[in-house]
Protein backbone atom coordinates (compact mmCIF):
# COMPACT_ATOMS: atom_id res chain seq x y z
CA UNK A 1 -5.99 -5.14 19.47
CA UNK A 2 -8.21 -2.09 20.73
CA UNK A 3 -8.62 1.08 19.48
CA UNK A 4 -5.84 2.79 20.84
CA UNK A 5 -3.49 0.31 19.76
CA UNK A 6 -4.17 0.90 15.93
CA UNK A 7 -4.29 4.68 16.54
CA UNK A 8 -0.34 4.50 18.01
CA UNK A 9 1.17 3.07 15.22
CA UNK A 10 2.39 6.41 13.60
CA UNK A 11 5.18 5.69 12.32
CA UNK A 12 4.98 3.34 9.30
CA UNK A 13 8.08 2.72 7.45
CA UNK A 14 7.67 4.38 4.69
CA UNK A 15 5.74 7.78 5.81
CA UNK A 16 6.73 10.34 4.80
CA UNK A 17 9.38 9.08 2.26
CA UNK A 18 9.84 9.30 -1.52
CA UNK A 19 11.67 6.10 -2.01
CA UNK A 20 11.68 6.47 -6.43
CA UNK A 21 15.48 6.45 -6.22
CA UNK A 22 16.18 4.58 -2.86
CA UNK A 23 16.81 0.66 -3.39
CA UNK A 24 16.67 -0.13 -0.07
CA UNK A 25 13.83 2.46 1.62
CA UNK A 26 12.26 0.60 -1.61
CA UNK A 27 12.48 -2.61 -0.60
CA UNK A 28 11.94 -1.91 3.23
CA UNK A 29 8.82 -0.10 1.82
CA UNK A 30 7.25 -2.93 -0.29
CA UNK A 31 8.27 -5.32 3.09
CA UNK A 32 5.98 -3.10 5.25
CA UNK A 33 3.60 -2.71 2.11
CA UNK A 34 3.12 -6.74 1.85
CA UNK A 35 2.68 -7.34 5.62
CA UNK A 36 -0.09 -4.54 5.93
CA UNK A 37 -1.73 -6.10 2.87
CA UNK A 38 -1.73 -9.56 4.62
CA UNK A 39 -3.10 -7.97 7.91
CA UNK A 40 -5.85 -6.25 6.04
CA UNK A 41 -6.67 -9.42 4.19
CA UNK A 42 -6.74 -11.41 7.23
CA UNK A 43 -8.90 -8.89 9.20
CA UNK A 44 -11.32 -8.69 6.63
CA UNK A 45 -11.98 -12.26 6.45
CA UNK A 46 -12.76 -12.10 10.77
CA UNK A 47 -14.61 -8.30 9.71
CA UNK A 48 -14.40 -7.84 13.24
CA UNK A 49 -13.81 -3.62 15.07
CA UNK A 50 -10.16 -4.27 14.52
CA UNK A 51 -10.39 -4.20 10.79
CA UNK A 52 -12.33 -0.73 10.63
CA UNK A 53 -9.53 1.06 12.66
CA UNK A 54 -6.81 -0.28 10.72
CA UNK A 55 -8.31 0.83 7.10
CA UNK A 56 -8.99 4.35 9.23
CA UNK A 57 -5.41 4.21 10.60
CA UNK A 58 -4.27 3.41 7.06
CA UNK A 59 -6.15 6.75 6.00
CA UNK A 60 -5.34 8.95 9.07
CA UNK A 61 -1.05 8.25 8.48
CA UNK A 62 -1.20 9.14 4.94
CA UNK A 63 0.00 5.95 3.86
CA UNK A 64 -2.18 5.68 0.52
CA UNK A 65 -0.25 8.16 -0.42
CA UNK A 66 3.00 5.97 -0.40
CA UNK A 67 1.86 3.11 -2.31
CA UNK A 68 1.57 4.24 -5.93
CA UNK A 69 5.77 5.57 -5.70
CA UNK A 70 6.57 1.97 -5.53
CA UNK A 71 5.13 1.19 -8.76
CA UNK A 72 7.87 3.21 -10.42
CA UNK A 73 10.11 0.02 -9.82
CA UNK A 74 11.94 -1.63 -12.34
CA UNK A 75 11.08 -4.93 -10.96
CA UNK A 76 7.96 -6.53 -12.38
CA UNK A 77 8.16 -8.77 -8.80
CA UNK A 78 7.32 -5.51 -6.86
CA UNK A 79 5.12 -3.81 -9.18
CA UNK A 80 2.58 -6.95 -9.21
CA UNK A 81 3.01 -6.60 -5.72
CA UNK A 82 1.95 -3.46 -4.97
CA UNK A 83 -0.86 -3.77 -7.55
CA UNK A 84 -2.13 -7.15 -5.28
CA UNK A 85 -1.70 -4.05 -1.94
CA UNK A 86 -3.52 -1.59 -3.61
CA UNK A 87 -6.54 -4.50 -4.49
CA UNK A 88 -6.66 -5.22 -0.71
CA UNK A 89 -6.54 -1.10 0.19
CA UNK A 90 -9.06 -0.19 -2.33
CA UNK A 91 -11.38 1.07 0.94
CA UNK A 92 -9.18 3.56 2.60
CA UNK A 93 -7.30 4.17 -0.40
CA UNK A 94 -9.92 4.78 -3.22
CA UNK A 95 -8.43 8.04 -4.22
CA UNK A 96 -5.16 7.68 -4.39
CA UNK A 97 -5.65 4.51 -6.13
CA UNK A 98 -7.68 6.44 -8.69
CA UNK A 99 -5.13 8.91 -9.07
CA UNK A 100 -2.55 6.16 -10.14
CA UNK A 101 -4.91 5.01 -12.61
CA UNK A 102 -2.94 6.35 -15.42
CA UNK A 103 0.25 5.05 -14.02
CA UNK A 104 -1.05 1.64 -13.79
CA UNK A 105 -2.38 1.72 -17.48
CA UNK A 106 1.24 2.59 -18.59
CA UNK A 107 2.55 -0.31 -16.81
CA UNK A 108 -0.02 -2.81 -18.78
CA UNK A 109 0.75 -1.55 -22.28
CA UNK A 110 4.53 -1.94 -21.41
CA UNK A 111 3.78 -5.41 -20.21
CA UNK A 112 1.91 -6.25 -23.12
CA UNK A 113 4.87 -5.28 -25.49
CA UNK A 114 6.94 -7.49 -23.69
């Protein structure tokens, strides 16, 4: 896959969506979220160019932006999840997954309760 490949993939499912109250952009979101995971977790064990221009494609289309929204789920499926994504995305996605820190604290004091 060469540079320009990575750099064409613009549209990712869930860009530019808020999908809090949409059931199925939410689950077509956490699909796309789980098979970018597993591609970044794969390229990282080969660490070969490929791997750098996907975590700065993942930057450049905004999509750490989209990942934290899907923790508002009810499901405890899909928030563990997207807490496994955001592990693998820590690189390009540092801030945003900094910025959900609070979120995710919530989410362990509820699970504790249960």
């Amino acid at each position: 896959m060469g540079h320009n490949t990575v750099m064409k993939t613009s549209s990712f499912p869930f860009s530019g969506t808020d999908f809090r109250g949409d059931y199925i952009g939410s689950k077509l979101a956490l699909k796309a979220l789980i098979l970018l995971h597993d591609l970044v977790e794969e390229q990282s064990i080969v660490k070969d160019r490929t791997h750098a221009e996907l975590l700065a494609s993942i930057r450049l289309h905004g999509i750490c932006s989209r990942i934290s929204p899907l923790l508002h789920s009810p499901e405890l499926d899909t928030q563990e999840k997207v807490v496994r994504a955001m592990l693998a995305l820590v690189e390009p996605c540092a801030e945003p997954i900094r910025q959900a820190v609070p979120l995710l604290k919530k989410l362990v004091k509820e699970y504790q309760e249960k």
